[in-house]
N, C-alpha and C. Protein backbone atom coordinates (compact mmCIF):
# COMPACT_ATOMS: atom_id res chain seq x y z
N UNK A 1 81.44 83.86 114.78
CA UNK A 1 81.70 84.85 115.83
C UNK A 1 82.93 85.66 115.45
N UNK A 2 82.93 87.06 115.95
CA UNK A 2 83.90 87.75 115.00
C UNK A 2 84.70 88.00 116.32
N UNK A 3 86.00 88.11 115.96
CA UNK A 3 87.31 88.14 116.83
C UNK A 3 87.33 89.95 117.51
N UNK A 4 87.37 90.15 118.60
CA UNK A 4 86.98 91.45 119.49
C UNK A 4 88.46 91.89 119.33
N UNK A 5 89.14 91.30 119.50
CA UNK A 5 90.85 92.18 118.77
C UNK A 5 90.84 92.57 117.86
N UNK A 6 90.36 91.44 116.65
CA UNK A 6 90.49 91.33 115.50
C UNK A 6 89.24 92.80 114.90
N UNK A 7 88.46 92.96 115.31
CA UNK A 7 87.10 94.02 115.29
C UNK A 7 88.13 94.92 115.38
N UNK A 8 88.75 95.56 116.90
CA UNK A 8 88.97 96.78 117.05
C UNK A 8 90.91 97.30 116.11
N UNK A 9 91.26 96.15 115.72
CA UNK A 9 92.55 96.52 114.62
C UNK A 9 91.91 96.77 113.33
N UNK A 10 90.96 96.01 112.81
CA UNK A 10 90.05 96.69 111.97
C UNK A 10 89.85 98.20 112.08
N UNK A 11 89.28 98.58 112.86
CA UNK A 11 89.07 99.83 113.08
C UNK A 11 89.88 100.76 113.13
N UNK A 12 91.11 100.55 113.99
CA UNK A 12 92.60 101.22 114.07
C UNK A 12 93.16 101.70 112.29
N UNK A 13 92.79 100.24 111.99
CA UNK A 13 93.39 99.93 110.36
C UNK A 13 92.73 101.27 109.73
N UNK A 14 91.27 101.14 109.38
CA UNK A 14 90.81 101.95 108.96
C UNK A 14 90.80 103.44 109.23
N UNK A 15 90.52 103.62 110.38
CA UNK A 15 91.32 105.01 111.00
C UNK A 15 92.16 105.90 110.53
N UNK A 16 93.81 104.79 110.87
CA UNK A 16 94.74 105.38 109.88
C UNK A 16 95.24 105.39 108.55
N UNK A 17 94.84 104.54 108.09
CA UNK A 17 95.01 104.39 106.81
C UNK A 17 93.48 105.90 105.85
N UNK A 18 92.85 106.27 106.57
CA UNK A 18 91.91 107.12 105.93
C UNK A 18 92.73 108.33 106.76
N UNK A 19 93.37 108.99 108.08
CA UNK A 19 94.57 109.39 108.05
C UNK A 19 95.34 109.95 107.61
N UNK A 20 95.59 109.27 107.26
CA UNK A 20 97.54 108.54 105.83
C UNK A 20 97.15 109.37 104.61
N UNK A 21 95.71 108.72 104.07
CA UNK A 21 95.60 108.88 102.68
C UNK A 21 94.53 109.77 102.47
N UNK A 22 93.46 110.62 103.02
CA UNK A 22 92.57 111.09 102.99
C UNK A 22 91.20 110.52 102.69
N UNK A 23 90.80 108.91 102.44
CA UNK A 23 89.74 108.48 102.07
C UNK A 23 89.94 107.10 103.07
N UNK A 24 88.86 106.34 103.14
CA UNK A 24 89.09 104.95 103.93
C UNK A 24 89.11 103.95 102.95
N UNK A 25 90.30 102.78 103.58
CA UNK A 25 91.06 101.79 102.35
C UNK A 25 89.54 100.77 101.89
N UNK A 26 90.05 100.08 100.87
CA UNK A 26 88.97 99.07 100.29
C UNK A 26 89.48 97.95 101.24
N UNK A 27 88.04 96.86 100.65
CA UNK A 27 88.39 95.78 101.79
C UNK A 27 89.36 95.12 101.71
N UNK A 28 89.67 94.95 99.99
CA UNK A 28 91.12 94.47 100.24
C UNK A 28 92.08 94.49 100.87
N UNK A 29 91.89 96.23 101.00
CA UNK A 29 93.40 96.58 101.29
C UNK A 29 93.31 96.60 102.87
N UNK A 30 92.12 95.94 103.42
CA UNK A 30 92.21 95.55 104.96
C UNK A 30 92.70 94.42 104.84
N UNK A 31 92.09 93.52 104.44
CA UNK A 31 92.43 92.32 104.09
C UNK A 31 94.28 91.94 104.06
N UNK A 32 94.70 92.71 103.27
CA UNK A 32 95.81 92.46 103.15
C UNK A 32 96.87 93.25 104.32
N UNK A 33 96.49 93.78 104.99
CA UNK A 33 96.87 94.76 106.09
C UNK A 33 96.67 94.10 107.62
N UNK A 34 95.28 93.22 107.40
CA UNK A 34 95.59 92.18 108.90
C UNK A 34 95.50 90.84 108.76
N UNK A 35 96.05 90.79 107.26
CA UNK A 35 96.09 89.10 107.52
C UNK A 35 94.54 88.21 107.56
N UNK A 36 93.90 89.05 106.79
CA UNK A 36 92.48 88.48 106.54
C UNK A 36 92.18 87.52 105.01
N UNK A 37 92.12 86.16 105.46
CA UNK A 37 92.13 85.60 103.89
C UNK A 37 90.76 85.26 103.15
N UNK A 38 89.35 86.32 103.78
CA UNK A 38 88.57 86.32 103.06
C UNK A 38 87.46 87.71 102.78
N UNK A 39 87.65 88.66 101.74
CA UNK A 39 87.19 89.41 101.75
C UNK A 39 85.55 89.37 102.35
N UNK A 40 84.81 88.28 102.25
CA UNK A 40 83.44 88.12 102.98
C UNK A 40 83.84 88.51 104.65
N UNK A 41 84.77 88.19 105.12
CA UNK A 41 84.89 88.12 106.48
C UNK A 41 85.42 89.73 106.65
N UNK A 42 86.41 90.18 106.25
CA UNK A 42 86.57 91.52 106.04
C UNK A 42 84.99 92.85 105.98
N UNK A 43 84.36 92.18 104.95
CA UNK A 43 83.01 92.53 104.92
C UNK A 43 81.98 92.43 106.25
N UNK A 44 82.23 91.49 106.97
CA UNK A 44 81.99 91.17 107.90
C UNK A 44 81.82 92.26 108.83
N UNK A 45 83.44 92.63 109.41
CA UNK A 45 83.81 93.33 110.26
C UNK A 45 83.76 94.84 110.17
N UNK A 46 83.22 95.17 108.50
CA UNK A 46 83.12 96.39 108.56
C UNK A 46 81.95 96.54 109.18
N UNK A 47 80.44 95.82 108.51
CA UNK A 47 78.90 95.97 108.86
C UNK A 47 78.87 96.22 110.24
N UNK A 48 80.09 94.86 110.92
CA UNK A 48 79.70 95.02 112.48
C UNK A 48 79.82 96.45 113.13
N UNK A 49 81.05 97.04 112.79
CA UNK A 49 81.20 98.15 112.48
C UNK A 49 80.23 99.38 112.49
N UNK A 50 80.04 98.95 111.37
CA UNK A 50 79.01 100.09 111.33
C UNK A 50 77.55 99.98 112.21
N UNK A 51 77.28 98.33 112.70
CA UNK A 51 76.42 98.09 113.34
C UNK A 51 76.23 98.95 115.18
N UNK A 52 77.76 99.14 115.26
CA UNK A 52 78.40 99.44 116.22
C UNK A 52 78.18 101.21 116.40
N UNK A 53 77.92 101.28 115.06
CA UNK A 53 78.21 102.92 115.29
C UNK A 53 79.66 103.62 114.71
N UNK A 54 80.87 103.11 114.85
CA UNK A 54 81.84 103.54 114.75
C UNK A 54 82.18 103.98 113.50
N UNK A 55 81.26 103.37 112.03
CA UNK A 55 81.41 104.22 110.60
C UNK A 55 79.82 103.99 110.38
N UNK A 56 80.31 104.84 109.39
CA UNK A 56 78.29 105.26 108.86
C UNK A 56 78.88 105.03 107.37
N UNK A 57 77.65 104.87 106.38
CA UNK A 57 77.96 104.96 105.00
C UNK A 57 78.25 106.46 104.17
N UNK A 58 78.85 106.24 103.84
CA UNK A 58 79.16 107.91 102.96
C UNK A 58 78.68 107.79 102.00
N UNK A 59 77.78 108.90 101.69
CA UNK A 59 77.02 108.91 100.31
C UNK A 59 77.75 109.56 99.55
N UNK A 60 77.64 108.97 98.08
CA UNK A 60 78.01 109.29 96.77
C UNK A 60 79.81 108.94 96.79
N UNK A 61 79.76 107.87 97.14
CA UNK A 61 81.65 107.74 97.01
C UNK A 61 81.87 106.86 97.04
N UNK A 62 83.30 106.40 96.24
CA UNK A 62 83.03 105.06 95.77
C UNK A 62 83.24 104.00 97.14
N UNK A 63 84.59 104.21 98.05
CA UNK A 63 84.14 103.21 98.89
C UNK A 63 83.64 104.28 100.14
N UNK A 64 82.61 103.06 99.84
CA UNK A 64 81.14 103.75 101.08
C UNK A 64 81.01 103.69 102.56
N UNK A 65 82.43 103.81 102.98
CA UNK A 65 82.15 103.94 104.97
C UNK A 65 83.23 105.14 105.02
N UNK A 66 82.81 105.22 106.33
CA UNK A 66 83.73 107.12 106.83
C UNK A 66 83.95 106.71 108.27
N UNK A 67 84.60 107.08 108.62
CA UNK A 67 84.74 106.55 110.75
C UNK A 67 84.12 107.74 111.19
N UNK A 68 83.22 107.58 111.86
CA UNK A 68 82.48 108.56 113.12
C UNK A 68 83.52 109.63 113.68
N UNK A 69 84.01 110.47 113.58
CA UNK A 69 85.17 111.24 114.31
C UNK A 69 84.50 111.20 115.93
N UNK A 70 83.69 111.31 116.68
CA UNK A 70 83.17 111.26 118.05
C UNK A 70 83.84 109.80 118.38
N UNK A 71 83.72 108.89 117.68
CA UNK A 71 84.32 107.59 118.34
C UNK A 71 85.58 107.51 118.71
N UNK A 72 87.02 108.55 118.08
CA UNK A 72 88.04 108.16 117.51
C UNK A 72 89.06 109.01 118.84
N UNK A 73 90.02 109.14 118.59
CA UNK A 73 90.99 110.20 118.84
C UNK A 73 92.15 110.07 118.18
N UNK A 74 93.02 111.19 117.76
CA UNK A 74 93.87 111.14 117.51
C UNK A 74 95.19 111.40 118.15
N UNK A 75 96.33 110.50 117.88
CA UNK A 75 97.11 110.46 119.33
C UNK A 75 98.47 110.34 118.39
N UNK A 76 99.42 111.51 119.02
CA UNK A 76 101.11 111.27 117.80
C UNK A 76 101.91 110.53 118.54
N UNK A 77 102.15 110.32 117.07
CA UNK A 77 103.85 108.94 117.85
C UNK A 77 104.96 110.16 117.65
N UNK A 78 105.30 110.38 118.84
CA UNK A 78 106.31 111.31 118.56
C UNK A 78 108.06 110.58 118.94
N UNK A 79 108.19 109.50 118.94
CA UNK A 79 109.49 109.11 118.92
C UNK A 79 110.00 107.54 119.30
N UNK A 80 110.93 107.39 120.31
CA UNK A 80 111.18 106.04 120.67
C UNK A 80 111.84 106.37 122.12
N UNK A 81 111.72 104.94 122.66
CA UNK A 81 111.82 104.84 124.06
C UNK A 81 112.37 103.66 124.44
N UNK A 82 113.55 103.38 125.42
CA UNK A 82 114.10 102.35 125.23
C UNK A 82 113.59 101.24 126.38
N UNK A 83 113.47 100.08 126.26
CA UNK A 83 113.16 99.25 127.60
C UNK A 83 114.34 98.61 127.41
N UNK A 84 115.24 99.35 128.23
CA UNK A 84 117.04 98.96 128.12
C UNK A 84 117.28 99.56 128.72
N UNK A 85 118.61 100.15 128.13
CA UNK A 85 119.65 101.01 128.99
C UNK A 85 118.80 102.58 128.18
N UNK A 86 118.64 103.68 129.08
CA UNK A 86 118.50 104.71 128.71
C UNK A 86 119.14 105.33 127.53
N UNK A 87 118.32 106.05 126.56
CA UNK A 87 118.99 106.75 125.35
C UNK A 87 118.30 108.09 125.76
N UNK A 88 119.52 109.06 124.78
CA UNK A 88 119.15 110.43 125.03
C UNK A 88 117.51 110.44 124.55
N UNK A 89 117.13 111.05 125.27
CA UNK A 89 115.77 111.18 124.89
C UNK A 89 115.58 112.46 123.64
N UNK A 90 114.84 111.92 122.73
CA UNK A 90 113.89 113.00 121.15
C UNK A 90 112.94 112.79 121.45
N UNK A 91 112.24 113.78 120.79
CA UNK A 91 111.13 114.19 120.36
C UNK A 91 111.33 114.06 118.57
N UNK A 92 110.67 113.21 117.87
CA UNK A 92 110.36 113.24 116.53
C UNK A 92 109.12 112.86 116.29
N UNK A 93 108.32 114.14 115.96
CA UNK A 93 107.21 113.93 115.87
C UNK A 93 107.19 112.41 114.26
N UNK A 94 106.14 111.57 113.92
CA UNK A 94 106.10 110.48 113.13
C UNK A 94 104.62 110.10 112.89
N UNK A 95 103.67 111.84 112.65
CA UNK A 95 102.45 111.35 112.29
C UNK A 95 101.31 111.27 113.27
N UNK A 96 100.08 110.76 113.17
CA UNK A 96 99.28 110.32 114.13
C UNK A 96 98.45 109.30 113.52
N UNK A 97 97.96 108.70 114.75
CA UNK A 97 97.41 107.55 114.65
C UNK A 97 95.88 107.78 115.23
N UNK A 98 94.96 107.26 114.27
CA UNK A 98 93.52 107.50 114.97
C UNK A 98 93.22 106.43 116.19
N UNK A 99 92.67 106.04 117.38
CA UNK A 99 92.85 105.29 118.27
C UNK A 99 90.87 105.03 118.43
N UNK A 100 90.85 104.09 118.81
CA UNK A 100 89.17 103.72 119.17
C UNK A 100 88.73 104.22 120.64
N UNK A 101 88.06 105.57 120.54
CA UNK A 101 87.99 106.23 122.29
C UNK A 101 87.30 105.62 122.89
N UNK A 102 86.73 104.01 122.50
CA UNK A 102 86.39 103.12 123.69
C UNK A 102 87.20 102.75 124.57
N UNK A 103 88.57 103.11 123.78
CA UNK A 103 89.47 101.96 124.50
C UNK A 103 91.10 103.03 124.66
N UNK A 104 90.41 104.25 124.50
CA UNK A 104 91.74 105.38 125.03
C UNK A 104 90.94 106.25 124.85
N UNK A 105 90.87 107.17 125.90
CA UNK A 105 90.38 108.93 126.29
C UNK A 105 91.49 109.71 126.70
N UNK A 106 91.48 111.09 126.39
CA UNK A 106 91.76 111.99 127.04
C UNK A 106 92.70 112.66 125.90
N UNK A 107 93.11 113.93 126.01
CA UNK A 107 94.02 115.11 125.28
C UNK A 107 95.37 114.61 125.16
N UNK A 108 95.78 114.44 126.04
CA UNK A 108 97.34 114.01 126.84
C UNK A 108 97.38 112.74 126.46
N UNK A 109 97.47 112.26 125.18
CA UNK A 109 97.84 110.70 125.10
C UNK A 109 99.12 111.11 124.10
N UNK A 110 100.13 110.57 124.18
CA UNK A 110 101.01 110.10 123.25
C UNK A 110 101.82 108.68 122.84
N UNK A 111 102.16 108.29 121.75
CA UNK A 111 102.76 106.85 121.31
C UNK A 111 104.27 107.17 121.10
N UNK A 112 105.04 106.04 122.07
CA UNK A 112 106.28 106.11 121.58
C UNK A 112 106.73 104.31 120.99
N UNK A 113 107.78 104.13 120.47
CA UNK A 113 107.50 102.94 119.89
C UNK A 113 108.80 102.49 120.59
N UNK A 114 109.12 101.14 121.16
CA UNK A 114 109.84 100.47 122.36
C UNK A 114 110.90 100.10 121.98
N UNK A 115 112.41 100.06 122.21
CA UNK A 115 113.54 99.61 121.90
C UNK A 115 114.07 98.36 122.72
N UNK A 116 114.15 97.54 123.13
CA UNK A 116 114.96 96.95 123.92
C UNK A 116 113.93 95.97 124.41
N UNK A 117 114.43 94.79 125.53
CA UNK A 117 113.54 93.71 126.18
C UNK A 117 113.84 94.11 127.55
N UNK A 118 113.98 95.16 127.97
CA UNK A 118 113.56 94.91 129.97
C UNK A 118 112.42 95.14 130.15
N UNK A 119 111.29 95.10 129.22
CA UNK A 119 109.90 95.03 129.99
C UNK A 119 109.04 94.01 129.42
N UNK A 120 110.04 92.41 129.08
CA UNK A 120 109.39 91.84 128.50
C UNK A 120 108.30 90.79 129.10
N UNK A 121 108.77 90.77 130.21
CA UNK A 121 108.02 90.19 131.25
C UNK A 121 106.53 90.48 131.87
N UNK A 122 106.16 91.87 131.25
CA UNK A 122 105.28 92.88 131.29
C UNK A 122 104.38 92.53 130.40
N UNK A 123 104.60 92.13 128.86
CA UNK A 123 104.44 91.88 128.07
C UNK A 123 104.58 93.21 126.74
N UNK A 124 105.30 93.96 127.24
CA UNK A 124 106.16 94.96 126.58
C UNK A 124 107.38 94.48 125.80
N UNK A 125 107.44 94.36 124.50
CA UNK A 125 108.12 93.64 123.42
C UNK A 125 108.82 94.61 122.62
N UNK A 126 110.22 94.55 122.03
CA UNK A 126 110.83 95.50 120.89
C UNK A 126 109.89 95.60 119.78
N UNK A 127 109.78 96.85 119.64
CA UNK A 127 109.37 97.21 118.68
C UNK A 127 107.66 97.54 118.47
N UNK A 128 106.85 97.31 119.73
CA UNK A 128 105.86 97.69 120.51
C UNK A 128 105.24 99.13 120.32
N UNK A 129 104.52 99.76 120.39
CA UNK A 129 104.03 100.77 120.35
C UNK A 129 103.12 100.90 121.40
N UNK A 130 103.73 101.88 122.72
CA UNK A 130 102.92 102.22 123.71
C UNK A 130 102.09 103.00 123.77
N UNK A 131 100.95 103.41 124.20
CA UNK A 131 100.04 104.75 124.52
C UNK A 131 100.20 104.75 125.53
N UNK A 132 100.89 106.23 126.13
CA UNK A 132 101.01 106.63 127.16
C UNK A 132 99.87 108.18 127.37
N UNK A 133 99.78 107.91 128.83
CA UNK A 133 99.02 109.47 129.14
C UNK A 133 100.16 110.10 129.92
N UNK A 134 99.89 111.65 129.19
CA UNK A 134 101.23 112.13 130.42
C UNK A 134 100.43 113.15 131.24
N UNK A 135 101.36 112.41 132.28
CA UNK A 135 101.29 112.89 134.05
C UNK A 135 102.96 113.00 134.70
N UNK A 136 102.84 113.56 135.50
CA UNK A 136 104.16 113.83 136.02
C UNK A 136 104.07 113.23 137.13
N UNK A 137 103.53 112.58 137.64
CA UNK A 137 103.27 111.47 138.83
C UNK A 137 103.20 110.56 138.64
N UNK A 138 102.94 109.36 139.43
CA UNK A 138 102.61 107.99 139.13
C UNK A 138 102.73 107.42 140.55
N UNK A 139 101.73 106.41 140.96
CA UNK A 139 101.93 105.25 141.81
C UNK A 139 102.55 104.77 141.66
N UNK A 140 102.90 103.69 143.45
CA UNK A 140 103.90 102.81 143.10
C UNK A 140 103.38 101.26 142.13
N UNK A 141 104.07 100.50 141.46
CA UNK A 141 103.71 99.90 140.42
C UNK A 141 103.00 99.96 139.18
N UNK A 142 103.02 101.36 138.99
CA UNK A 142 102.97 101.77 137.42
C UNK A 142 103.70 101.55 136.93
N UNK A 143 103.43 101.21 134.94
CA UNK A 143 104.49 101.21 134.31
C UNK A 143 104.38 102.88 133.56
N UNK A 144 105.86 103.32 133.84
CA UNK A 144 105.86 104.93 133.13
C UNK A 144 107.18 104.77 132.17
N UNK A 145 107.03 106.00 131.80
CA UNK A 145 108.11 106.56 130.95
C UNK A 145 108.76 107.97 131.85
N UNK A 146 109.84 107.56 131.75
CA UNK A 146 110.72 108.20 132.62
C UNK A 146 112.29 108.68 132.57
N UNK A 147 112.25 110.09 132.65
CA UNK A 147 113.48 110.62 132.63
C UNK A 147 114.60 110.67 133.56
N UNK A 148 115.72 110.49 133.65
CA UNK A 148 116.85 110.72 134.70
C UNK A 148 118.38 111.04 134.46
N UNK A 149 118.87 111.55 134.89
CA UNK A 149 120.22 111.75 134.67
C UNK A 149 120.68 113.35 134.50
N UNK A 150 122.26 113.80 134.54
CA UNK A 150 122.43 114.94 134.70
C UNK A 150 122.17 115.34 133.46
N UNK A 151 121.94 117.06 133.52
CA UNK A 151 121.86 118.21 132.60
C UNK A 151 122.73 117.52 130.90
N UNK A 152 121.99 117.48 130.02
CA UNK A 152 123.00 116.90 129.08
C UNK A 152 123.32 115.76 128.72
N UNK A 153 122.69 115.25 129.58
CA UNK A 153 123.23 113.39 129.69
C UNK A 153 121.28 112.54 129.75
N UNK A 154 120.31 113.37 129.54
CA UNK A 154 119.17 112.75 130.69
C UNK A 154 119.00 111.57 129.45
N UNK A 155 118.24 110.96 129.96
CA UNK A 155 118.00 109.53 129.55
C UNK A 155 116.64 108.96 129.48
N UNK A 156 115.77 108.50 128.28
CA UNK A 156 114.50 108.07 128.74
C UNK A 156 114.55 106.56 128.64
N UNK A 157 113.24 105.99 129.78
CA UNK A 157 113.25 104.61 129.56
C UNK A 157 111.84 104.22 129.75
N UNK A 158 111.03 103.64 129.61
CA UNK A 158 110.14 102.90 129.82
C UNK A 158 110.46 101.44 131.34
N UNK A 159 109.71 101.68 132.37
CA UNK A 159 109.74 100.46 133.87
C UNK A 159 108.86 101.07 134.46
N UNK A 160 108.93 100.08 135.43
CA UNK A 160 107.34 99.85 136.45
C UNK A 160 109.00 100.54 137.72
N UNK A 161 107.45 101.67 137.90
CA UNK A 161 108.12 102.57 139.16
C UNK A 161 107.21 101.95 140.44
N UNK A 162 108.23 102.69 141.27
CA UNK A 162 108.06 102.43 142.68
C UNK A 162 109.08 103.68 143.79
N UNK A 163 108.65 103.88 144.44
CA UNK A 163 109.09 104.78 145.74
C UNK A 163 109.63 104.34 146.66
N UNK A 164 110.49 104.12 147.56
CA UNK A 164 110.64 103.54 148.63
C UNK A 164 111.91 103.98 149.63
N UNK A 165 111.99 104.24 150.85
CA UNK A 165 112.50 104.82 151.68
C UNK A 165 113.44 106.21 151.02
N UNK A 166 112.40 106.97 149.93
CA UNK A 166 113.02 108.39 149.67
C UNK A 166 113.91 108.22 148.34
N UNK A 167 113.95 107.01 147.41
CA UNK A 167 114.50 107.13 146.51
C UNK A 167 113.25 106.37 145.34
N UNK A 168 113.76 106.27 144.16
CA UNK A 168 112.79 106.21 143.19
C UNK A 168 113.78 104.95 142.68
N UNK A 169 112.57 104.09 142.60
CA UNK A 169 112.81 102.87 141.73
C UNK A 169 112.69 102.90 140.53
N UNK A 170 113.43 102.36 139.21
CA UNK A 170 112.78 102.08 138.07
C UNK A 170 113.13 100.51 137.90
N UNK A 171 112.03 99.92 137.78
CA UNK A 171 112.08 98.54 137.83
C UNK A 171 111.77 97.67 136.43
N UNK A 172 112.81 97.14 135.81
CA UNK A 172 112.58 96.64 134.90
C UNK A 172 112.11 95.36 135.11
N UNK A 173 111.25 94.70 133.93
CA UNK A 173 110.24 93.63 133.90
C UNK A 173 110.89 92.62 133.16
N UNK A 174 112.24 92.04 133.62
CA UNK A 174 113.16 91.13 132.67
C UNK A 174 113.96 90.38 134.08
N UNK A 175 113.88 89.76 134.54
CA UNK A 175 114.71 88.87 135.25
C UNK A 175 116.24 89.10 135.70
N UNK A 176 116.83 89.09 134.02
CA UNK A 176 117.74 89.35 134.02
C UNK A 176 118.74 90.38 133.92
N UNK A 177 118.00 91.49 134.41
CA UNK A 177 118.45 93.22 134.68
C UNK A 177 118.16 93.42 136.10
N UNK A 178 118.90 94.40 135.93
CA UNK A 178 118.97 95.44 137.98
C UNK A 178 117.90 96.63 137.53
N UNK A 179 117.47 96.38 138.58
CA UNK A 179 116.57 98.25 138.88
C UNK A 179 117.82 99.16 139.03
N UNK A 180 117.34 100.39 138.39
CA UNK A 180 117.97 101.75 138.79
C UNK A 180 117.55 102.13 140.28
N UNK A 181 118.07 102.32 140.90
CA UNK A 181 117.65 103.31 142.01
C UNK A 181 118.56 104.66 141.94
N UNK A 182 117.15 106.06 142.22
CA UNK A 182 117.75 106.79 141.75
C UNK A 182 117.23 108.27 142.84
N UNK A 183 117.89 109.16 143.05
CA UNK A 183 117.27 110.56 144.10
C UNK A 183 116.47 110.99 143.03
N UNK A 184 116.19 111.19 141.97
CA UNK A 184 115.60 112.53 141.45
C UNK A 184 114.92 111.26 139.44
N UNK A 185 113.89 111.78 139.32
CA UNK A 185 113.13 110.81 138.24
C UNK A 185 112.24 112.00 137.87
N UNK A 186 112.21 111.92 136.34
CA UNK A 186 111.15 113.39 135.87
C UNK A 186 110.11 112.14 135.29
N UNK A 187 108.90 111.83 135.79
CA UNK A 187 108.18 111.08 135.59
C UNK A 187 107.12 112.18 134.26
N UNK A 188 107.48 110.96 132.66
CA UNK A 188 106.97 112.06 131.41
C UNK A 188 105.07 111.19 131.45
N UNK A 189 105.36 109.84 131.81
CA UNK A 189 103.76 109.56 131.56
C UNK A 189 103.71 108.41 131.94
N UNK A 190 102.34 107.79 132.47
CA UNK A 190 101.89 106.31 132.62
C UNK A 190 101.53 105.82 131.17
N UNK A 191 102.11 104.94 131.01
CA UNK A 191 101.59 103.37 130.00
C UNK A 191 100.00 103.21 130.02
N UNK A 192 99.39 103.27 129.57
CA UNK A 192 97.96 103.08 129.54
C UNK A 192 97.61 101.95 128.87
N UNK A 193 98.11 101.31 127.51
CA UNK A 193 98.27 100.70 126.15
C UNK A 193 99.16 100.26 125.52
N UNK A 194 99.04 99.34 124.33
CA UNK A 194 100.48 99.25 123.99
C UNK A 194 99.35 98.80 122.39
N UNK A 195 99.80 98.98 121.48
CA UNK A 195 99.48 98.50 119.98
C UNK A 195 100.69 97.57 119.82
N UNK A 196 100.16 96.55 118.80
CA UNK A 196 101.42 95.91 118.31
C UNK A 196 101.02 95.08 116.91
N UNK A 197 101.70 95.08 116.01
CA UNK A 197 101.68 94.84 114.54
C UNK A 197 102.04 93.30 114.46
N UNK A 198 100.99 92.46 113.73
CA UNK A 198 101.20 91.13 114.10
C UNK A 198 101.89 90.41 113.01
């Protein structure tokens, strides 16, 4: 029985790494990319794969699968985000990543990659890679990404928001931290996802 995580990082793998380099990697070089210690099983996960729909065989080339572009999307990591104390917020764009559109839709997706442990409780970890959709709203108990602070000073963070008697919560997911409470929050996107490199 083939591992349903293990299937769709396969796929991620392949994605970007064809991406990266303009062709899709050999099995090895999956193999050696998720910790797979048998190229038969690697083999495995491509067929299913392709059983799936998500690559077809490419004719006349040496390695013979291509990813379906209808299955995929492509989504940029454009920087970092702290689950801490707020850092000035960048924009650095860092590429894109092909994503499996079973399991993320829409235009408006972006990846920022996580600094700090106040959302570890969440299961949001340093060094994490979130997919966020951006919206400038959010319910209460979403986890967003979120701006605050004066002209010059603003600050982004990653917490589970909340509203309450006219001020804006940002609630970190660590025990051992305080929520911000704050008048004014530029809400950049909801958390949808998170990737993480094992």
């Amino acid at each position: 029985m083939l591992d349903k995580r293990k299937l769709d990082d396969v796929l991620a793998f392949i994605n970007r790494y064809t991406d990266e380099n303009g062709f899709p990697p050999t099995v090895r070089d999956i193999c050696a990319e998720l910790h797979i210690k048998s190229t038969a099983t690697a083999y495995d996960y491509v067929n299913r794969l392709k059983e799936m729909g998500y690559l077809h065989k490419a004719t006349g080339k040496k390695r013979a699968v291509a990813v379906k572009a209808s299955n995929s999307v492509r989504v940029p990591l454009i920087g970092t985000v702290t689950a801490g104390t707020p850092i000035l917020a960048a924009e650095n764009f860092d590429g894109y990543y092909t994503l499996p559109s079973n399991l993320f839709s829409g235009d408006d997706l972006f990846l920022l990659t996580v600094k700090g442990d106040s959302m570890i409780e969440a299961g949001i970890f340093n060094g994490d890679t979130i997919v966020v959709q951006k919206q400038e709203t959010a319910d209460n108990g979403d986890i967003v990404v979120a701006m605050f602070g004066g002209e010059g000073e603003e600050g982004a963070t990653v917490k589970r928001f909340f509203r309450r008697d006219g001020k804006f919560i940002l609630h970190p997911e660590n025990s051992a931290l305080s929520d911000y409470v704050l008048d004014e929050v530029s809400i950049l996107g909801k958390v949808v996802g998170l990737l993480r490199t094992i």
